[in-house]
PDB file of N, CA and C in Angstrom:
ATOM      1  N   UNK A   1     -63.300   9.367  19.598  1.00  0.00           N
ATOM      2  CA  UNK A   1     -62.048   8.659  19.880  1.00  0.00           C
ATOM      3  C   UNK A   1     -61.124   9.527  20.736  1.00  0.00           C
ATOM      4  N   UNK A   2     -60.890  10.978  20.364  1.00  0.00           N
ATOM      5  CA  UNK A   2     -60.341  11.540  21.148  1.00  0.00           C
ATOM      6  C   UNK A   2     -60.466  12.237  22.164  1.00  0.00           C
ATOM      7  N   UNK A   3     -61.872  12.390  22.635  1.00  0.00           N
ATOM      8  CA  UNK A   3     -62.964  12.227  24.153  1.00  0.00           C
ATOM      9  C   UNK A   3     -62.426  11.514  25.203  1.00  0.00           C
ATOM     10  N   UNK A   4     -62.355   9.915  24.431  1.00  0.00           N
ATOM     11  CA  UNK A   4     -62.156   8.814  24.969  1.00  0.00           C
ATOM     12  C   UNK A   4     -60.716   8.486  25.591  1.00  0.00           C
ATOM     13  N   UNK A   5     -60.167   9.111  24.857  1.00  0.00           N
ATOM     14  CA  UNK A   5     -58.673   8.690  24.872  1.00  0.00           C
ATOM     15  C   UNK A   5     -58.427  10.168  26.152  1.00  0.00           C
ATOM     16  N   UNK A   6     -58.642  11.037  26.014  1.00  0.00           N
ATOM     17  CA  UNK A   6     -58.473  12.077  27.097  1.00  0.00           C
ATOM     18  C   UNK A   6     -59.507  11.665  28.401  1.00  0.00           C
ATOM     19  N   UNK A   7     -60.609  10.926  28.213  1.00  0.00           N
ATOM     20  CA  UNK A   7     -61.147  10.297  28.947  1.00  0.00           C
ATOM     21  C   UNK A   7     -60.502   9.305  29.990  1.00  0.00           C
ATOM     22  N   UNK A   8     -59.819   8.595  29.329  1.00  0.00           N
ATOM     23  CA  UNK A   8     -58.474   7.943  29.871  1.00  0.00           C
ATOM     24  C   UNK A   8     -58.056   8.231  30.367  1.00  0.00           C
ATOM     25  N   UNK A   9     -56.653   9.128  29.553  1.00  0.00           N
ATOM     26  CA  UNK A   9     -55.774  10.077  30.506  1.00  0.00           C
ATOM     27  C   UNK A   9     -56.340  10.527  31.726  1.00  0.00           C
ATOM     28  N   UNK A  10     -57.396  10.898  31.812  1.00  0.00           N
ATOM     29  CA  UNK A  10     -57.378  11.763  33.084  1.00  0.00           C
ATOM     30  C   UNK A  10     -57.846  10.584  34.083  1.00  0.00           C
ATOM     31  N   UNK A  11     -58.449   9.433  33.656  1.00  0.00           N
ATOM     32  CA  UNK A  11     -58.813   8.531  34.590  1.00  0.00           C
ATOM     33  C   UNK A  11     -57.571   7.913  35.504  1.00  0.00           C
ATOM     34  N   UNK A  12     -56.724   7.327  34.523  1.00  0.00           N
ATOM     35  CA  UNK A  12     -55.164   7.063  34.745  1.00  0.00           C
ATOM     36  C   UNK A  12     -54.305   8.322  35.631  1.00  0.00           C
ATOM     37  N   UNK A  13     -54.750   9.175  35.763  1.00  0.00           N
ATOM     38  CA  UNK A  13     -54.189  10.579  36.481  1.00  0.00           C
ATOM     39  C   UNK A  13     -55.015  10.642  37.580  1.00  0.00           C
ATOM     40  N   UNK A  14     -56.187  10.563  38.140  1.00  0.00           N
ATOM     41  CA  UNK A  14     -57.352  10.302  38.982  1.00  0.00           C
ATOM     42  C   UNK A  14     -56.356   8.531  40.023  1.00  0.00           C
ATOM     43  N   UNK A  15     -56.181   7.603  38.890  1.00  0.00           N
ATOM     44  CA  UNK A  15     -55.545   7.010  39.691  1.00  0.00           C
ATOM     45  C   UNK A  15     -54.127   7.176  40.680  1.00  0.00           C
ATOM     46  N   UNK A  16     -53.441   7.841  39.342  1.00  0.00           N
ATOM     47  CA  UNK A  16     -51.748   7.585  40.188  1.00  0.00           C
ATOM     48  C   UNK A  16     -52.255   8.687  41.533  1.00  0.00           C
ATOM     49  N   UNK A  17     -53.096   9.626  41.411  1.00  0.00           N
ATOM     50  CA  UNK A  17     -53.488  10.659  42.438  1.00  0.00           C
ATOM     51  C   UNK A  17     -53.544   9.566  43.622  1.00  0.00           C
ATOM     52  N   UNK A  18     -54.530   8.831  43.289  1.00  0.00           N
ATOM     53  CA  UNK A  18     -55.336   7.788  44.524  1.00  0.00           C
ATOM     54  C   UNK A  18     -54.195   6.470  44.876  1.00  0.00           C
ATOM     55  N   UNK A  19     -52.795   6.397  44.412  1.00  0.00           N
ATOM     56  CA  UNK A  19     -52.228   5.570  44.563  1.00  0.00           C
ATOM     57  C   UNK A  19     -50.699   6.227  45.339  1.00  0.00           C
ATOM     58  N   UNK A  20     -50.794   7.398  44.970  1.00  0.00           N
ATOM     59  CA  UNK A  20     -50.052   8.492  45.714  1.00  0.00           C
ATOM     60  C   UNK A  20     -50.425   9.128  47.126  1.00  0.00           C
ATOM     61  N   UNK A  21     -51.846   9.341  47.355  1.00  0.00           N
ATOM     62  CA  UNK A  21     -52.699   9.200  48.392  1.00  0.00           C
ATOM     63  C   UNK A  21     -51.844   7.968  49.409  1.00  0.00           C
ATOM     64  N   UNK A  22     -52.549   7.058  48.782  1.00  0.00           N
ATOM     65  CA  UNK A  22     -52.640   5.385  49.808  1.00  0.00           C
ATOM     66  C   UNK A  22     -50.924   5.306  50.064  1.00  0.00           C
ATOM     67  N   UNK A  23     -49.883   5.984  49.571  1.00  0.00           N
ATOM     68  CA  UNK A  23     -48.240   5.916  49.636  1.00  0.00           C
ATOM     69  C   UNK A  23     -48.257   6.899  50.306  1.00  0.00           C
ATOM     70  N   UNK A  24     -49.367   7.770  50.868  1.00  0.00           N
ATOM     71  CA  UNK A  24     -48.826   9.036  52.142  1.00  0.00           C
ATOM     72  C   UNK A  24     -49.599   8.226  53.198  1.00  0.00           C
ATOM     73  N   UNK A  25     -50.521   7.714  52.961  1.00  0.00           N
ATOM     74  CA  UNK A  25     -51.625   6.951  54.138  1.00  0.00           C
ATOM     75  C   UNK A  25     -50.816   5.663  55.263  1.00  0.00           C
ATOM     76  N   UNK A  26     -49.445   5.341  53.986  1.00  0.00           N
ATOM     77  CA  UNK A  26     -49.057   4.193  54.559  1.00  0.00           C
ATOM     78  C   UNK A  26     -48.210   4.503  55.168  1.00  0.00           C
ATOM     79  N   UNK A  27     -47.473   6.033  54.298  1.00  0.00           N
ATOM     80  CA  UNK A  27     -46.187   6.366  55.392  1.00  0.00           C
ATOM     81  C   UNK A  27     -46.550   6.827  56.625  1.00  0.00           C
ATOM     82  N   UNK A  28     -47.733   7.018  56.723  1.00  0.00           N
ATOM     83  CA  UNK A  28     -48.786   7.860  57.984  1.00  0.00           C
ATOM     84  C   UNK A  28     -48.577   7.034  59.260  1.00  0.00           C
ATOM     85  N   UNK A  29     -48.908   5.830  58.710  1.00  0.00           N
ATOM     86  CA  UNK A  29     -49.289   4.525  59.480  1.00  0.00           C
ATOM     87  C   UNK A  29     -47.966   3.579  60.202  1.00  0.00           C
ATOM     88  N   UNK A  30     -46.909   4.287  59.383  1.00  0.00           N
ATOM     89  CA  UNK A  30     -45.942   3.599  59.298  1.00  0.00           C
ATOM     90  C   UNK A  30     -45.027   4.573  60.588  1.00  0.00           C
ATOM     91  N   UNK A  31     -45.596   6.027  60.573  1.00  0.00           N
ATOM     92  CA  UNK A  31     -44.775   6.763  61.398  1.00  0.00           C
ATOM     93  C   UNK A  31     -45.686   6.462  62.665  1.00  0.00           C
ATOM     94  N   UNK A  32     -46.908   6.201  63.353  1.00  0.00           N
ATOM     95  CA  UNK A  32     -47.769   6.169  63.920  1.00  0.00           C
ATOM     96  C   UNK A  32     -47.324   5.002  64.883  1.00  0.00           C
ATOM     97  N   UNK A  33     -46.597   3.728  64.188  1.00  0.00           N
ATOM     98  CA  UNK A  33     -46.181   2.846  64.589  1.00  0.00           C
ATOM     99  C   UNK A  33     -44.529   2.969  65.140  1.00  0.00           C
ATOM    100  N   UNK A  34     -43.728   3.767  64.465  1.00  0.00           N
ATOM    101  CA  UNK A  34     -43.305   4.166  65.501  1.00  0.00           C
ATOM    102  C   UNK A  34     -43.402   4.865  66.402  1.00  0.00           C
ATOM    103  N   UNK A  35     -44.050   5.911  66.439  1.00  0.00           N
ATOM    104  CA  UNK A  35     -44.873   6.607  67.357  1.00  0.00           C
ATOM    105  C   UNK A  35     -44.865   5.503  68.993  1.00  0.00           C
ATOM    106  N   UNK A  36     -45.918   4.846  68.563  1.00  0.00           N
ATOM    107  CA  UNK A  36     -46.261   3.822  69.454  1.00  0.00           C
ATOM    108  C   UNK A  36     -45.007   3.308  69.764  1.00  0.00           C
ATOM    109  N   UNK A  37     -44.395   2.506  69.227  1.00  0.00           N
ATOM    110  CA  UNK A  37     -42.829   2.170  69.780  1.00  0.00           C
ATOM    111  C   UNK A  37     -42.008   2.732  70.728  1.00  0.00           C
ATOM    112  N   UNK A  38     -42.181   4.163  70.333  1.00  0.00           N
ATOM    113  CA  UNK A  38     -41.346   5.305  71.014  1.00  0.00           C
ATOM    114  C   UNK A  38     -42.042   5.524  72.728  1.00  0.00           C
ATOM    115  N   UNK A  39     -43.503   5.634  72.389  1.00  0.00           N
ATOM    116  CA  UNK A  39     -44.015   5.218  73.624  1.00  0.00           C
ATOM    117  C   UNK A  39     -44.505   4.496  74.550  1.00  0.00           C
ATOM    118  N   UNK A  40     -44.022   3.174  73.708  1.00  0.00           N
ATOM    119  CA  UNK A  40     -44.245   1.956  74.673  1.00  0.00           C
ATOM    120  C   UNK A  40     -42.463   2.174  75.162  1.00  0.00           C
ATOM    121  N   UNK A  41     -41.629   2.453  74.699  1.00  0.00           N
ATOM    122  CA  UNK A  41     -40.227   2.369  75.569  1.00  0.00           C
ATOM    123  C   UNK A  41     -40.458   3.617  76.362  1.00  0.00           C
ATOM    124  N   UNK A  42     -40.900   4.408  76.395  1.00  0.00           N
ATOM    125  CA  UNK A  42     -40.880   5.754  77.317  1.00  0.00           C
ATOM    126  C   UNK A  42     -42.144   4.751  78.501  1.00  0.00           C
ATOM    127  N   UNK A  43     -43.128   4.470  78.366  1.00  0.00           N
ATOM    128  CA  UNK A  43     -43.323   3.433  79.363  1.00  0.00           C
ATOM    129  C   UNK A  43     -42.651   2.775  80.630  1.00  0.00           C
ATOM    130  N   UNK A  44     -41.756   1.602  79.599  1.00  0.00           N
ATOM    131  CA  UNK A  44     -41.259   1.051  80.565  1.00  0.00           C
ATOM    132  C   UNK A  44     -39.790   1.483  81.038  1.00  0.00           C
ATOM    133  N   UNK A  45     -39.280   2.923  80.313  1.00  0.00           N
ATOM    134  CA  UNK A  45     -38.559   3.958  80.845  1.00  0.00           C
ATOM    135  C   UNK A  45     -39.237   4.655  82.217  1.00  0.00           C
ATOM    136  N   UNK A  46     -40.151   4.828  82.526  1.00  0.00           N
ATOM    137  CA  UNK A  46     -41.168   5.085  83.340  1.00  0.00           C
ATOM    138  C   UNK A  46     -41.406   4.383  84.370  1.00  0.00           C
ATOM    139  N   UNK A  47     -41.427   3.153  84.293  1.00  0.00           N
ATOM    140  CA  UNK A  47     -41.546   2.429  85.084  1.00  0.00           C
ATOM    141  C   UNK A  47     -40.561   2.139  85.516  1.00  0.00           C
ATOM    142  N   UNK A  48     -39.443   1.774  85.212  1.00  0.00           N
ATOM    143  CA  UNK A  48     -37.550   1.472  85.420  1.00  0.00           C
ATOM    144  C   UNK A  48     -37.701   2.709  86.627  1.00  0.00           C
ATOM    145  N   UNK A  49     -38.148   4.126  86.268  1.00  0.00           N
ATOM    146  CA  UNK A  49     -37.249   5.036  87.016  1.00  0.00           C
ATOM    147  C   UNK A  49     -38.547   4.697  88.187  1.00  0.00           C
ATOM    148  N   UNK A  50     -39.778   4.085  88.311  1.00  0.00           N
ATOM    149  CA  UNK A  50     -40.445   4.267  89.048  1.00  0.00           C
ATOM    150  C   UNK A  50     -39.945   2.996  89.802  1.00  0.00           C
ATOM    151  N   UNK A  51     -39.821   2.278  89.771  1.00  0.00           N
ATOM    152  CA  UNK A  51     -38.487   0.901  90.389  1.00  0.00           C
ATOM    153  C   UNK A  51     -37.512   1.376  91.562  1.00  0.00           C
ATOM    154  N   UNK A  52     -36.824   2.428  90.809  1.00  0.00           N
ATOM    155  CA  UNK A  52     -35.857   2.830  90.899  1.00  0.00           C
ATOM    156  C   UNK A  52     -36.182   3.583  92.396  1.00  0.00           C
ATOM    157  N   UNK A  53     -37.628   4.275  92.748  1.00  0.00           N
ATOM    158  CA  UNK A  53     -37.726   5.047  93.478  1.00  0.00           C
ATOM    159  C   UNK A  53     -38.060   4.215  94.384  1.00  0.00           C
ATOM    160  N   UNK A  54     -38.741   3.381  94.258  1.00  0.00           N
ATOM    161  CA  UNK A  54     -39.560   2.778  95.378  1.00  0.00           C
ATOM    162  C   UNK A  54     -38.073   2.110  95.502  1.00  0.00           C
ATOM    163  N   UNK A  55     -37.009   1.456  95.194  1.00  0.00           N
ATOM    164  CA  UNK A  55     -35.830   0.455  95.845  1.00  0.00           C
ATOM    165  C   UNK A  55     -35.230   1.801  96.337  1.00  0.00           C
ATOM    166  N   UNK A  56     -35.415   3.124  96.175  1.00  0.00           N
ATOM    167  CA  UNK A  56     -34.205   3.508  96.545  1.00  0.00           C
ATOM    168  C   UNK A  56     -34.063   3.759  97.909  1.00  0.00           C
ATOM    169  N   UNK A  57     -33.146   3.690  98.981  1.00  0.00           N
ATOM    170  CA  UNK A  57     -32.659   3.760 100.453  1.00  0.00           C
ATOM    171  C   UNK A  57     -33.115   4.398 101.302  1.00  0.00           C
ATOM    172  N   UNK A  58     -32.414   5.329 100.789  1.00  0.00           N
ATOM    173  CA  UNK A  58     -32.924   7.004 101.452  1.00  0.00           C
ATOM    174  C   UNK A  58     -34.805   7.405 101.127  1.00  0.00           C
ATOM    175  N   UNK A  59     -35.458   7.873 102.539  1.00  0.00           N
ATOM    176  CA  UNK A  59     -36.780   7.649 102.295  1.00  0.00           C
ATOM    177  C   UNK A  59     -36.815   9.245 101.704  1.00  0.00           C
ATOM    178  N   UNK A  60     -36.514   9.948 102.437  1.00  0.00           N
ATOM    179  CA  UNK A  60     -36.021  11.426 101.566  1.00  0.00           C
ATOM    180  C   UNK A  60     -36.474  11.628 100.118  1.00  0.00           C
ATOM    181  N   UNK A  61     -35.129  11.035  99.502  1.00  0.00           N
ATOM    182  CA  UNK A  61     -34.919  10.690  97.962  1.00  0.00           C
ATOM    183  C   UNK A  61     -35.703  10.203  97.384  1.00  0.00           C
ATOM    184  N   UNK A  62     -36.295   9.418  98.033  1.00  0.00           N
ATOM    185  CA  UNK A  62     -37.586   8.341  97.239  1.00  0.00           C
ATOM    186  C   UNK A  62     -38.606   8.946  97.523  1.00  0.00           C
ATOM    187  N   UNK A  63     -38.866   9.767  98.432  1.00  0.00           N
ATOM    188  CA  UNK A  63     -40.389  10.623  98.159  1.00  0.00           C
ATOM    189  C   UNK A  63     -39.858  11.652  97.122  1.00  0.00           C
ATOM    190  N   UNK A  64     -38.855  12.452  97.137  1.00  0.00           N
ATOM    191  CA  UNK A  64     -38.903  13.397  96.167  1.00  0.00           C
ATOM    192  C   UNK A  64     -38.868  13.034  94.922  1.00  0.00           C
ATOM    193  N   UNK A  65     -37.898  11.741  94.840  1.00  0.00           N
ATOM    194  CA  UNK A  65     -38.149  11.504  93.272  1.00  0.00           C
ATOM    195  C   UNK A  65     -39.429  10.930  92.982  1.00  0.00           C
ATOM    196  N   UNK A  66     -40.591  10.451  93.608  1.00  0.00           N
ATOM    197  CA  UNK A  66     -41.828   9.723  93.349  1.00  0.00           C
ATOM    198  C   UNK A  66     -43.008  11.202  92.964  1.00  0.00           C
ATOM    199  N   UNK A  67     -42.554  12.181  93.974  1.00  0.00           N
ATOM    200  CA  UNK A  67     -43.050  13.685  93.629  1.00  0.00           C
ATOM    201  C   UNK A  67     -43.086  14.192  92.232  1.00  0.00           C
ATOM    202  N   UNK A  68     -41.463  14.023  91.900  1.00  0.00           N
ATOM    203  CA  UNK A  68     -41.319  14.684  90.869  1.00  0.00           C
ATOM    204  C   UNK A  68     -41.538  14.062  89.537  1.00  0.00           C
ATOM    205  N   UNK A  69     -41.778  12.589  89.696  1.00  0.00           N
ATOM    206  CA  UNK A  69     -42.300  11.105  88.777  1.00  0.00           C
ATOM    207  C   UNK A  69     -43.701  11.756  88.636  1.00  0.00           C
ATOM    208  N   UNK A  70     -44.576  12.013  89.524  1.00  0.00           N
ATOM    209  CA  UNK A  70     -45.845  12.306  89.662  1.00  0.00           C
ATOM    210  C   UNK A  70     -46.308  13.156  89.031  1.00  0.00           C
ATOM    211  N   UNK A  71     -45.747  14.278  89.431  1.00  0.00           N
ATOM    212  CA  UNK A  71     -46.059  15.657  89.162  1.00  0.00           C
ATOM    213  C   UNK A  71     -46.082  16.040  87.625  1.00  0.00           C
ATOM    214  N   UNK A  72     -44.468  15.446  87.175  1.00  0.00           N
ATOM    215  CA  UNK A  72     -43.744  16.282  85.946  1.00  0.00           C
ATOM    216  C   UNK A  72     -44.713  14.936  84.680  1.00  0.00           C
ATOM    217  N   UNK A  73     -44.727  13.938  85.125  1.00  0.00           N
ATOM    218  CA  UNK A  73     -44.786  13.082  84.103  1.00  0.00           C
ATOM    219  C   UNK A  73     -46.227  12.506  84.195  1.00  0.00           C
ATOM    220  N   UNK A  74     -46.830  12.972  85.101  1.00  0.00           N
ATOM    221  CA  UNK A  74     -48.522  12.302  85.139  1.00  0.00           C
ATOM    222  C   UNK A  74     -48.644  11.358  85.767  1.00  0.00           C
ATOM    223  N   UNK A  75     -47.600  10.895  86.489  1.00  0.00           N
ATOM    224  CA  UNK A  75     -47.695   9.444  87.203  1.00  0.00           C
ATOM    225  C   UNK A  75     -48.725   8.730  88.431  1.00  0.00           C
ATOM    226  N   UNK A  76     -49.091   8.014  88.685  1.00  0.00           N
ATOM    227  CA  UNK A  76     -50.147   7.830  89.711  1.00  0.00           C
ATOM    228  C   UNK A  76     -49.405   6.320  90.522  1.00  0.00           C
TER     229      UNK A  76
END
């Protein structure tokens, strides 16, 4: 009986472990997604300033800033 009963306990402890787990797995998932958020707006932050170069006036300005779009940020 008292095998059993400590048998328990530790099964019930084996769980909250595995239910404490799946509550870091979700906050995981949960930061991941913003993650993604953060870099889908750095995207079309990216693209705005790449807009920005090709409208801009001065041909000067607009090659250097398309340079430095390129260069610094990976742009193609």
């Amino acid at each position: 009986m008292l095998k059993q009963l400590l048998q328990t306990f530790l099964l019930l402890k084996q769980l909250l472990q595995t239910f404490l787990l799946l509550k870091q797995l979700l906050q995981t998932f949960l930061l991941l997604k913003q993650l993604l958020q953060t870099l889908l707006l750095l995207k079309q932050l990216l693209q705005t300033l790449m807009r920005v170069a090709k409208a801009t006036t001065n041909s000067y300005d607009r090659e250097l800033l398309k340079q430095l779009l390129q260069t610094n940020l990976g742009l193609q």
